[in-house]
Structures are given as C-alpha cells and as structure tokens.
C-alpha atoms as a PDB file:
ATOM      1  CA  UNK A   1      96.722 -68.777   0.721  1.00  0.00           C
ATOM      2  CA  UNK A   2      93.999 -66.533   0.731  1.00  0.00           C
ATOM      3  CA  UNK A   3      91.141 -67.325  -2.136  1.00  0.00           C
ATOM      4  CA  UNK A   4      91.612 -64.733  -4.471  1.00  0.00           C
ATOM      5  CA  UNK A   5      88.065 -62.893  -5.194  1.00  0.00           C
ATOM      6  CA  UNK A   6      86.725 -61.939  -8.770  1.00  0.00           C
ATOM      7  CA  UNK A   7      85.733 -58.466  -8.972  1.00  0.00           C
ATOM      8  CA  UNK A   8      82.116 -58.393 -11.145  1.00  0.00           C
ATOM      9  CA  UNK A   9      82.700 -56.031 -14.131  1.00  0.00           C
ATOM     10  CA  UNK A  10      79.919 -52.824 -13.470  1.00  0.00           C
ATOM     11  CA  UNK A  11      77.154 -53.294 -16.369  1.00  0.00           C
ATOM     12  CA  UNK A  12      77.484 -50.522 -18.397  1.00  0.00           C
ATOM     13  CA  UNK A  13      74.150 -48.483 -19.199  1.00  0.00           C
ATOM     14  CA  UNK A  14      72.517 -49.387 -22.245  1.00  0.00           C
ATOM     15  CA  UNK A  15      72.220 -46.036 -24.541  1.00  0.00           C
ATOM     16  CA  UNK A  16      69.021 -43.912 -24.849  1.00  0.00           C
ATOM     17  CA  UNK A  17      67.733 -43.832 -27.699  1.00  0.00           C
ATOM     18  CA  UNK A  18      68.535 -40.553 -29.283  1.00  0.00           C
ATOM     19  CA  UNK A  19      64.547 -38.739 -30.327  1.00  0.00           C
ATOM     20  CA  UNK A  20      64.380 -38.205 -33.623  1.00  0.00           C
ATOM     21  CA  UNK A  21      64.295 -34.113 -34.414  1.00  0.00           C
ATOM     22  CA  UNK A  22      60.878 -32.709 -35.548  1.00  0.00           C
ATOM     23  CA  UNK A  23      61.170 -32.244 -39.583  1.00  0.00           C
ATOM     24  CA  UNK A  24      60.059 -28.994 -40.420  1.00  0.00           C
ATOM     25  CA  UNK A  25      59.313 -26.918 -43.229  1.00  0.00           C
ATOM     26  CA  UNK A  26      59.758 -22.796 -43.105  1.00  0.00           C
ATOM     27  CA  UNK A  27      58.165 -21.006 -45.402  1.00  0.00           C
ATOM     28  CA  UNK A  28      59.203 -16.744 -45.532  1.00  0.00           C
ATOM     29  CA  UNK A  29      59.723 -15.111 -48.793  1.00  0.00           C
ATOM     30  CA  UNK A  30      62.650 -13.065 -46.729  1.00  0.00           C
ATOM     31  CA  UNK A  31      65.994 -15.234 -47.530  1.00  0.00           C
ATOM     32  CA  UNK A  32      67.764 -13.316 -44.594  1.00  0.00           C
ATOM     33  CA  UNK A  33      65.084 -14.662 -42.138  1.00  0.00           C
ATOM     34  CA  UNK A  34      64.186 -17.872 -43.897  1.00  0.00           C
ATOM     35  CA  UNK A  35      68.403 -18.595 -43.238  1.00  0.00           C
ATOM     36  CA  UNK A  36      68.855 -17.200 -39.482  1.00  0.00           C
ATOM     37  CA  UNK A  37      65.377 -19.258 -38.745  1.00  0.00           C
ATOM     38  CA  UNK A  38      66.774 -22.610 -40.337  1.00  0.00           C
ATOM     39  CA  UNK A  39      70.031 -21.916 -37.967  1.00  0.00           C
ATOM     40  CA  UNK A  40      68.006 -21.316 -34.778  1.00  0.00           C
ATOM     41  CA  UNK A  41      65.438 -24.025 -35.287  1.00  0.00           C
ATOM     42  CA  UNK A  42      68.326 -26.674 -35.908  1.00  0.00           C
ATOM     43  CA  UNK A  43      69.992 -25.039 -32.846  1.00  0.00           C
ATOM     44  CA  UNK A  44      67.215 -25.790 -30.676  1.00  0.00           C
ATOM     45  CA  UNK A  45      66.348 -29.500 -31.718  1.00  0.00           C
ATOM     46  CA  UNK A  46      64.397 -29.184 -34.903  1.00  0.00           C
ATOM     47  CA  UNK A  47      65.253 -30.454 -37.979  1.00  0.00           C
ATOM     48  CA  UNK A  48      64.392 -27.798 -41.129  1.00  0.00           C
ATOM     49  CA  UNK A  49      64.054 -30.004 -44.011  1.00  0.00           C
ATOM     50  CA  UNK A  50      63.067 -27.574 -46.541  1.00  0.00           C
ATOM     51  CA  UNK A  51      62.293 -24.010 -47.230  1.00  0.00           C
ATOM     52  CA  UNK A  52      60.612 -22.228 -49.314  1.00  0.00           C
ATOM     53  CA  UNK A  53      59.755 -18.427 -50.633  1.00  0.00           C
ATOM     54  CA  UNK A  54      56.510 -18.313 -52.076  1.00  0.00           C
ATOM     55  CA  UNK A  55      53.425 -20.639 -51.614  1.00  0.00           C
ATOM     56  CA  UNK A  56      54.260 -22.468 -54.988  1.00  0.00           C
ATOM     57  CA  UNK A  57      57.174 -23.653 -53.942  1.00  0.00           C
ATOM     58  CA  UNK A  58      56.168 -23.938 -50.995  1.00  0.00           C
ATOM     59  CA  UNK A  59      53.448 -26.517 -51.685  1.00  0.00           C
ATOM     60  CA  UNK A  60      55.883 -28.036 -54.156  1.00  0.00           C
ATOM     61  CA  UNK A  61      58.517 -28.827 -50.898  1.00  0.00           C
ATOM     62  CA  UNK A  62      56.200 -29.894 -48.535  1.00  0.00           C
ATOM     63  CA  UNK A  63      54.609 -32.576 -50.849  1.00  0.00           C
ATOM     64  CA  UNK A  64      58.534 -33.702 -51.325  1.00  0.00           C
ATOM     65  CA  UNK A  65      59.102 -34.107 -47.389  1.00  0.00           C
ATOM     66  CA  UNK A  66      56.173 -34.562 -45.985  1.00  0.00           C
ATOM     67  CA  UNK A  67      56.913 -32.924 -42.894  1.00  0.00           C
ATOM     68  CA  UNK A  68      54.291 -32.624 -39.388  1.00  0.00           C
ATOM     69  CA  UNK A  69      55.005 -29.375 -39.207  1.00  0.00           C
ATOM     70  CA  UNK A  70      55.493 -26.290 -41.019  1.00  0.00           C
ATOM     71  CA  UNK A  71      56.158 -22.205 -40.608  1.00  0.00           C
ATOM     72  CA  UNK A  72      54.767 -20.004 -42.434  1.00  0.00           C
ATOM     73  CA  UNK A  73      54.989 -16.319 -42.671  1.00  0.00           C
ATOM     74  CA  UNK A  74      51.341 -14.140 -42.626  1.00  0.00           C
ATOM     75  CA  UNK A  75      52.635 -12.192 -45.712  1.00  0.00           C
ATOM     76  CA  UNK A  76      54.180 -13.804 -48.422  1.00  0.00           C
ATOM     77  CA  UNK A  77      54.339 -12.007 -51.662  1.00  0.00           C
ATOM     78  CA  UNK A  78      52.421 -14.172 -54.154  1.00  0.00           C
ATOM     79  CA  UNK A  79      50.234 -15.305 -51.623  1.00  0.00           C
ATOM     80  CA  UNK A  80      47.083 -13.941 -49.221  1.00  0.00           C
ATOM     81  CA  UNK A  81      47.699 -15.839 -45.963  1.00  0.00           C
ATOM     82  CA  UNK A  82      44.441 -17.271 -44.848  1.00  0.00           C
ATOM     83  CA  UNK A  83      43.889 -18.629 -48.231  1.00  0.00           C
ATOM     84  CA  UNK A  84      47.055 -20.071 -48.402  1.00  0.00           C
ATOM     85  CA  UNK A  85      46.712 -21.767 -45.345  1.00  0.00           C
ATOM     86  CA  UNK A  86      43.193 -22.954 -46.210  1.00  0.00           C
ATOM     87  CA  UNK A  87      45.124 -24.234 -49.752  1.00  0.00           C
ATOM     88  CA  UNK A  88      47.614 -25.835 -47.781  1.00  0.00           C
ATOM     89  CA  UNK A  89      45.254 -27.731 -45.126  1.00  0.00           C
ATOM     90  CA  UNK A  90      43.267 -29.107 -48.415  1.00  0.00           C
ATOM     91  CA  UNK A  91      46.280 -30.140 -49.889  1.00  0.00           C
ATOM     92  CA  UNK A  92      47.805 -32.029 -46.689  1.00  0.00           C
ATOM     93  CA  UNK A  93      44.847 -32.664 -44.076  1.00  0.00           C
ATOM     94  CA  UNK A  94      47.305 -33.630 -41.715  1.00  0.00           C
ATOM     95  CA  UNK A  95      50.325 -31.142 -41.619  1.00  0.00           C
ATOM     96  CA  UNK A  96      50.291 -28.390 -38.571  1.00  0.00           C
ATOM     97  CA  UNK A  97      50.668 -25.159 -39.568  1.00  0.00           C
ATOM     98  CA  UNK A  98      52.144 -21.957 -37.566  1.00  0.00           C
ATOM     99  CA  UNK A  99      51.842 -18.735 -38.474  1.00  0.00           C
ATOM    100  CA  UNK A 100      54.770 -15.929 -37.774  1.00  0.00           C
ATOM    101  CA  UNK A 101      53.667 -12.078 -38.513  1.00  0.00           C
ATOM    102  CA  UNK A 102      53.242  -9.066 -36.775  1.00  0.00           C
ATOM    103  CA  UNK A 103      49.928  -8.299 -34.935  1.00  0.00           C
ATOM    104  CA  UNK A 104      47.080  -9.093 -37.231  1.00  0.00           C
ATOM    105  CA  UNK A 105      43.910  -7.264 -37.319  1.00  0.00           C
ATOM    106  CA  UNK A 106      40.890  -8.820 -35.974  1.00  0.00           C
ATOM    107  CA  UNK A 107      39.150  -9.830 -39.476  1.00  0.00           C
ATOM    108  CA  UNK A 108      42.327 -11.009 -40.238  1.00  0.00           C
ATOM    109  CA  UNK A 109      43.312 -13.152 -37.583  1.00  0.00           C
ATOM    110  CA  UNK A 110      39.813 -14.497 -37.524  1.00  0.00           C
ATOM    111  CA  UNK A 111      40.344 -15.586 -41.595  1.00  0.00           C
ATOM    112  CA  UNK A 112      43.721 -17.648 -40.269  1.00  0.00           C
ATOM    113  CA  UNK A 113      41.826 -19.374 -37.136  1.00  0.00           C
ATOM    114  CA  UNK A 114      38.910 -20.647 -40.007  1.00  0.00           C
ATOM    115  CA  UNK A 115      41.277 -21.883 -42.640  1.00  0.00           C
ATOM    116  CA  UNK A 116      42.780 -24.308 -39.929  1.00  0.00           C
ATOM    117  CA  UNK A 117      46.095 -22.734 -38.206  1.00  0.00           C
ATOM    118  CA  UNK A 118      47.456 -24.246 -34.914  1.00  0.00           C
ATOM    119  CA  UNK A 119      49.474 -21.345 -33.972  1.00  0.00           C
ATOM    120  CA  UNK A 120      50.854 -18.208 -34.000  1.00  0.00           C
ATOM    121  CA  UNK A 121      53.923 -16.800 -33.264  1.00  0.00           C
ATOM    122  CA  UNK A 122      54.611 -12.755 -33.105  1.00  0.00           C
ATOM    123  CA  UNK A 123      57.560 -11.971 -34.335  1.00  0.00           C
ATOM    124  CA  UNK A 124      58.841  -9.719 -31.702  1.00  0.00           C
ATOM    125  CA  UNK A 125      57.979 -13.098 -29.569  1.00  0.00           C
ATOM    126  CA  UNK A 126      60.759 -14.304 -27.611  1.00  0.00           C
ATOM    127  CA  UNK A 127      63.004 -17.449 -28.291  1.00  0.00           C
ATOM    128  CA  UNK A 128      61.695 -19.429 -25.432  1.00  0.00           C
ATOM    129  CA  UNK A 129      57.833 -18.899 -26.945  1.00  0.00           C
ATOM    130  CA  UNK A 130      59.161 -19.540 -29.802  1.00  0.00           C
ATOM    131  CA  UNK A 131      60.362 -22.838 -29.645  1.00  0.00           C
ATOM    132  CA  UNK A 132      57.925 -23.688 -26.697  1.00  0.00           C
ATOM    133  CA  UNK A 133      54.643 -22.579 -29.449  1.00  0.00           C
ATOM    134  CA  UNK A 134      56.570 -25.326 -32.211  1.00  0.00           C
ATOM    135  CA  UNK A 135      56.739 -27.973 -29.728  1.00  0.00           C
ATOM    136  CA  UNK A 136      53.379 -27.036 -27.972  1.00  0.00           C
ATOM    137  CA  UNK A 137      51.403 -27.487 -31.804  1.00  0.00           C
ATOM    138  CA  UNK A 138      53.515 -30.590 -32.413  1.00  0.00           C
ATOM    139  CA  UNK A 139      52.261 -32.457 -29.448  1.00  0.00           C
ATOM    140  CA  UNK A 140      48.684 -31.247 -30.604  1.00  0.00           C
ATOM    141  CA  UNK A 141      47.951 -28.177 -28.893  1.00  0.00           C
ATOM    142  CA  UNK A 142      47.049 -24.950 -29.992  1.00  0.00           C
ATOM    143  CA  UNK A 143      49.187 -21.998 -29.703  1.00  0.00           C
ATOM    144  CA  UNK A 144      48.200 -17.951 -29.736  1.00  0.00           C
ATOM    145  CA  UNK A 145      49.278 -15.193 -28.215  1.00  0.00           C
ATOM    146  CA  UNK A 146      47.104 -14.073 -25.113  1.00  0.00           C
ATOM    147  CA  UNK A 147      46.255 -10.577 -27.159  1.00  0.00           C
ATOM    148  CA  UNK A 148      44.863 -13.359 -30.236  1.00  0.00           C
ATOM    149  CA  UNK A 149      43.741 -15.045 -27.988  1.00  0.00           C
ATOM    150  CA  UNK A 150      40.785 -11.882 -26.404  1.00  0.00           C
ATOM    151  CA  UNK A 151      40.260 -11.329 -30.191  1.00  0.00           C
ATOM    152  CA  UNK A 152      38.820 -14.715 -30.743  1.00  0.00           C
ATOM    153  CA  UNK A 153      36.837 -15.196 -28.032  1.00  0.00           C
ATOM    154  CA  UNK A 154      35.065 -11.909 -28.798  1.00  0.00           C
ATOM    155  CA  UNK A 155      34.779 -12.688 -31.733  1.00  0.00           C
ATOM    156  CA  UNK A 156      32.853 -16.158 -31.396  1.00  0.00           C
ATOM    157  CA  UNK A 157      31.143 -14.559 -28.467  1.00  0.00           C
ATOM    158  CA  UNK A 158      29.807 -12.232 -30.909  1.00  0.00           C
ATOM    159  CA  UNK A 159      29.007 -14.863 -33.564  1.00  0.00           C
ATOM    160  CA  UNK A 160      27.379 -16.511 -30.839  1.00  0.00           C
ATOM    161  CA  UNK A 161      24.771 -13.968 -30.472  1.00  0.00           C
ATOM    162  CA  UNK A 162      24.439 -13.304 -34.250  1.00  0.00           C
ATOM    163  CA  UNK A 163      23.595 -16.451 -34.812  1.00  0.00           C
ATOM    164  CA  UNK A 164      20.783 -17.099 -31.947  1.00  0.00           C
ATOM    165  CA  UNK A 165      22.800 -20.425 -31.225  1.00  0.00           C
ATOM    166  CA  UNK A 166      22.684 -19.641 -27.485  1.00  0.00           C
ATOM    167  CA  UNK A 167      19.389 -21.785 -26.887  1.00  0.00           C
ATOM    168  CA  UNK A 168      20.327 -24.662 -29.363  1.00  0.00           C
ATOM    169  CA  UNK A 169      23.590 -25.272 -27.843  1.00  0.00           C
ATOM    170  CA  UNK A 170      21.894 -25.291 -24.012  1.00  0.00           C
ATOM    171  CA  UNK A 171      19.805 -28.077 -25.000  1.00  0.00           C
ATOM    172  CA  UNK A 172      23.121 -30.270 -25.679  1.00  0.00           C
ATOM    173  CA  UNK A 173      23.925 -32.738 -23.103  1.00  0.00           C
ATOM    174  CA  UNK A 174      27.337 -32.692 -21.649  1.00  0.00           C
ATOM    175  CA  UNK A 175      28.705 -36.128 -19.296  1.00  0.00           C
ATOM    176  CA  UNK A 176      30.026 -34.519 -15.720  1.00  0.00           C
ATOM    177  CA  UNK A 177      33.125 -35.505 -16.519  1.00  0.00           C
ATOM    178  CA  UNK A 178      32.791 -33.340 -20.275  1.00  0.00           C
ATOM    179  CA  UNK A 179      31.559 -30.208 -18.085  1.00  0.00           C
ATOM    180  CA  UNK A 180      34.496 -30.736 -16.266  1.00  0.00           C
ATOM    181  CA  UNK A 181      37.121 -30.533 -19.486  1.00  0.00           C
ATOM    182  CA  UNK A 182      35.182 -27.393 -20.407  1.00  0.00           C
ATOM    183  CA  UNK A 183      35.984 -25.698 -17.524  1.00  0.00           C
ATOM    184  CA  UNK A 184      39.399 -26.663 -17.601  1.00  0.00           C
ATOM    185  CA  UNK A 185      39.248 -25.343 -20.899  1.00  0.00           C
ATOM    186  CA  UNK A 186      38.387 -22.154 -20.416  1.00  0.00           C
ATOM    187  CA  UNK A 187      41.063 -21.928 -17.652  1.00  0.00           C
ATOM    188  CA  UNK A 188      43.517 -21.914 -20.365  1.00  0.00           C
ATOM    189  CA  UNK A 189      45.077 -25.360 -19.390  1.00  0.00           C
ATOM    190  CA  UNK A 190      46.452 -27.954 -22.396  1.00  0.00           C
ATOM    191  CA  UNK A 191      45.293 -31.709 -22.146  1.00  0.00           C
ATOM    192  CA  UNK A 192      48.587 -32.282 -19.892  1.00  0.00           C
ATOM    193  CA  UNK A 193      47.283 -30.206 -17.858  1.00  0.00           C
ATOM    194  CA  UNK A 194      44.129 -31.144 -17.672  1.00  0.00           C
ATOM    195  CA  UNK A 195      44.655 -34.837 -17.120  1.00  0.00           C
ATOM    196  CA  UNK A 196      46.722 -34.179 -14.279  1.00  0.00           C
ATOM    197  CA  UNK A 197      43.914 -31.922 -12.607  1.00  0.00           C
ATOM    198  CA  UNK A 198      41.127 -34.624 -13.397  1.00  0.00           C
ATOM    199  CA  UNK A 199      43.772 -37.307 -12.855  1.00  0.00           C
ATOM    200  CA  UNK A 200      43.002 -39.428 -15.467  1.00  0.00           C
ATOM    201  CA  UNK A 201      45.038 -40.084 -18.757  1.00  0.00           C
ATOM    202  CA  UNK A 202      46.119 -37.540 -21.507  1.00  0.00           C
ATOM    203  CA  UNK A 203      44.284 -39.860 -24.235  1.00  0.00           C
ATOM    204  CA  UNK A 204      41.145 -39.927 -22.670  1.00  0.00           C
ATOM    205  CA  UNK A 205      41.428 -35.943 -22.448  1.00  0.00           C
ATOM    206  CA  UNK A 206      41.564 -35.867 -26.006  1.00  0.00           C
ATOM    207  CA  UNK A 207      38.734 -37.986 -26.591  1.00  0.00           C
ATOM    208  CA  UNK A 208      36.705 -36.224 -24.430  1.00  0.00           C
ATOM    209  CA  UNK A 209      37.779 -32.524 -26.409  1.00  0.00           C
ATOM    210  CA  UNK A 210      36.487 -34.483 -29.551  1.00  0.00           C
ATOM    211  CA  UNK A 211      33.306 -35.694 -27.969  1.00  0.00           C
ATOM    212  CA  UNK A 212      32.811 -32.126 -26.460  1.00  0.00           C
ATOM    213  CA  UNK A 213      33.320 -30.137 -29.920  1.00  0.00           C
ATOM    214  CA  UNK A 214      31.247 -32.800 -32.186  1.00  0.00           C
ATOM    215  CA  UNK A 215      28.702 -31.970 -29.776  1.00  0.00           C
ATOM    216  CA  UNK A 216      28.861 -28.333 -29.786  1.00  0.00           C
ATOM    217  CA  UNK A 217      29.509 -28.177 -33.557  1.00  0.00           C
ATOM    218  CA  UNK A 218      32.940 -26.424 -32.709  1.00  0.00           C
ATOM    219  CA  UNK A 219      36.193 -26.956 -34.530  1.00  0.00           C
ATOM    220  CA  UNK A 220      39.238 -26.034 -32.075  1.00  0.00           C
ATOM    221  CA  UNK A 221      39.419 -26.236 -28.359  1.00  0.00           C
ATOM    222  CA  UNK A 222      39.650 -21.957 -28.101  1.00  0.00           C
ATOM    223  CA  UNK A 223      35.846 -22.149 -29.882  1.00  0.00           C
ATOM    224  CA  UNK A 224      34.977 -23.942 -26.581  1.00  0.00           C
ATOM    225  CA  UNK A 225      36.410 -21.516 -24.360  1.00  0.00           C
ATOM    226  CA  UNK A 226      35.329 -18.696 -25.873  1.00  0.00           C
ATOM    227  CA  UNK A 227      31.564 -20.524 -25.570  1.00  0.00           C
ATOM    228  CA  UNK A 228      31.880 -21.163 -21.877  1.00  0.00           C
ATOM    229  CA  UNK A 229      32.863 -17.517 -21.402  1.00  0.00           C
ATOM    230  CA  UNK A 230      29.763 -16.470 -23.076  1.00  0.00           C
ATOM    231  CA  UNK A 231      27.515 -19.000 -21.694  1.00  0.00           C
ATOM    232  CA  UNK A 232      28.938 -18.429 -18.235  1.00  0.00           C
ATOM    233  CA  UNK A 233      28.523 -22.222 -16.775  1.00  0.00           C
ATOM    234  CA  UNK A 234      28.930 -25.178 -18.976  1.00  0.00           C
ATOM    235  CA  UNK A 235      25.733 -27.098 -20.061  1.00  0.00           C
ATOM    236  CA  UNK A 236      24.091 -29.320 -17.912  1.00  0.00           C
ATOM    237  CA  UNK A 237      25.093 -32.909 -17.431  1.00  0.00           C
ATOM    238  CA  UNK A 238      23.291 -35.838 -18.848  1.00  0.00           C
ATOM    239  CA  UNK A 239      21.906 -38.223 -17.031  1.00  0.00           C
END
C-alpha cells in the first residue's frame, strides 16, 4: 500500500498593516466648499477631523485635534491671511499649513511665505496637485505653484540686492557635498530626489538643508534657490 503523503497547508500572508490616514483640519468660511473638500479629501486617503469657518474657531479646533496638517483658505472673513497664518504658527510651532486661494499678488504672497506657509494650492489646481501638494507638505516639503514660485525668487533676489548681503553671504563656507544640495536645490528637486542623485540617504539630505540655511541665515529651502539663482554658482567649499 502506497504511503499516503501529507499535503503542507500554504502559509497564509500575514496582513499589512493598514497606514493610518493623515488627520487634517480645513479651514474655509464657504460651508459648500468646506463640505465637498471634507468628501474629496476622505475620498483620497485623508482623514478631515475638523473644520472650521473663521480663524476663531478655527484655532479653537485645531488645539482640540491636534492635527499635522491643516487647509486654510487665503480669505476668510474675520481674518487677514498672512496674519492668521503667522497667529496660527505661534500658536502650534509644529502644524503645516496650506494655503488654497486664487492667484495672490506679489506683496501678498510674499506676507504668506514670511508668516511660515508650506504650500499653496490654486484653486483652479487640479485634483492630482491637489492631493499630491497635501502629501508633498506632509512628508516635509514645500509646495507652490511654478507662477509663486518666479514671484519669490524675484523677490528675494531683489531683497538680496537691497540689502548688500551679496558679499557677506560669499564669505560663508559651504562642505562640497552642501554646494552640491544647493544645486540640486535650485533644480527644483525635493530631498527624495536629491538623495537619489547624490546617492546617499533622505535624512542626511535634510540635515544638510538645515546646515545649509543656518548658514545662509535662510528660513525655507525656495530662499536657497532663489540665492543660487542670484549668486549664479554656489559658494565656495571649505576646506
């Protein structure tokens, strides 16, 4: 009689764990956007945890959740944006904050970029930006439009020269491998991309950003590109 073979059971895959949806808070005094937002967000992944139609409230629901991230429309009625946003950084330090309006003027946009913003998002933008800008600020980058995006560095370019920083900010000694995250930089390319260019690790692109705008005096990465623009070459290496 033939021995009579066990068939081994197949292991079954262990389940992924399912990533927890980024809590966010949206913040438009228009109840007819505020409610088609919350639907699409939610749609695509998010999680809206609150929202809000003025800044008071507005403050009052984010210090309730405590969420990374919030919306926030460039007009609300009892509210002038860049202040608000400035109120809202001093209030919660670490909270990310995106800004949805129409095409801001230069002053304007300028205002939003010094009170701390990490993005903005037109709002004849498409879905895909959309949700691409939210997740893009979430992981730490920061987010404008390419037309925002001219406006700023002419801007700082212009400051630049106001200032008569140009010679004080040659003298400062940059690592080869700094020079070389300045460039990338000013190519436009996040700290993804930039670690897989230099081939070296995400992290250490970040600490290299920091080291390269406490050095410049700078506060966001599009201050640095809009400096190597003007200056036209990096500055020199230490050695």
């Amino acid at each position: 009689m033939p021995a009579q073979t066990k068939k081994r059971a197949a292991a079954k895959p262990l389940p992924r764990a399912k990533k927890a949806a980024l809590p966010v808070v949206l913040i438009d005094d228009n109840r007819l956007l505020r409610d088609g937002l919350s639907s699409l967000l939610n749609a695509q992944g998010f999680s809206v945890v609150a929202t809000a139609r003025s800044g008071q409230e507005a403050l009052r629901e984010v210090a309730r959740v405590k969420p990374q991230l919030a919306l926030l429309d460039s007009a609300l009625g009892d509210r002038e944006g860049p202040k608000f946003v400035q109120e809202m950084r001093q209030s919660f330090p670490d909270i990310k904050l995106i800004v949805m309006g129409l095409l801001p003027s230069e002053d304007e946009f300028v205002e939003f970029i010094k009170a701390g913003i990490s993005g903005f998002i037109l709002k004849d933008a498409t879905i895909e930006t959309f949700v691409s800008t939210i997740q893009a600020v979430a992981d730490g980058e920061y987010v404008l439009p390419t037309p925002l995006t001219h406006t700023l560095f002419t801007h700082v370019a212009a400051q630049a020269r106001s200032r008569g920083k140009r010679g004080a900010k040659a003298a400062v000694r940059m690592t080869a491998r700094e020079r070389q995250v300045i460039d990338s930089i000013a190519d436009g390319q996040s700290n993804k991309e930039i670690a897989e260019r230099l081939h070296i690790a995400t992290h250490t692109v970040k600490s290299h950003v920091h080291n390269i705008l406490e050095k410049l005096a700078l506060h966001t990465r599009l201050e640095v590109a809009a400096y190597a623009h003007e200056e036209g070459e990096p500055p020199r290496a230490s050695v």
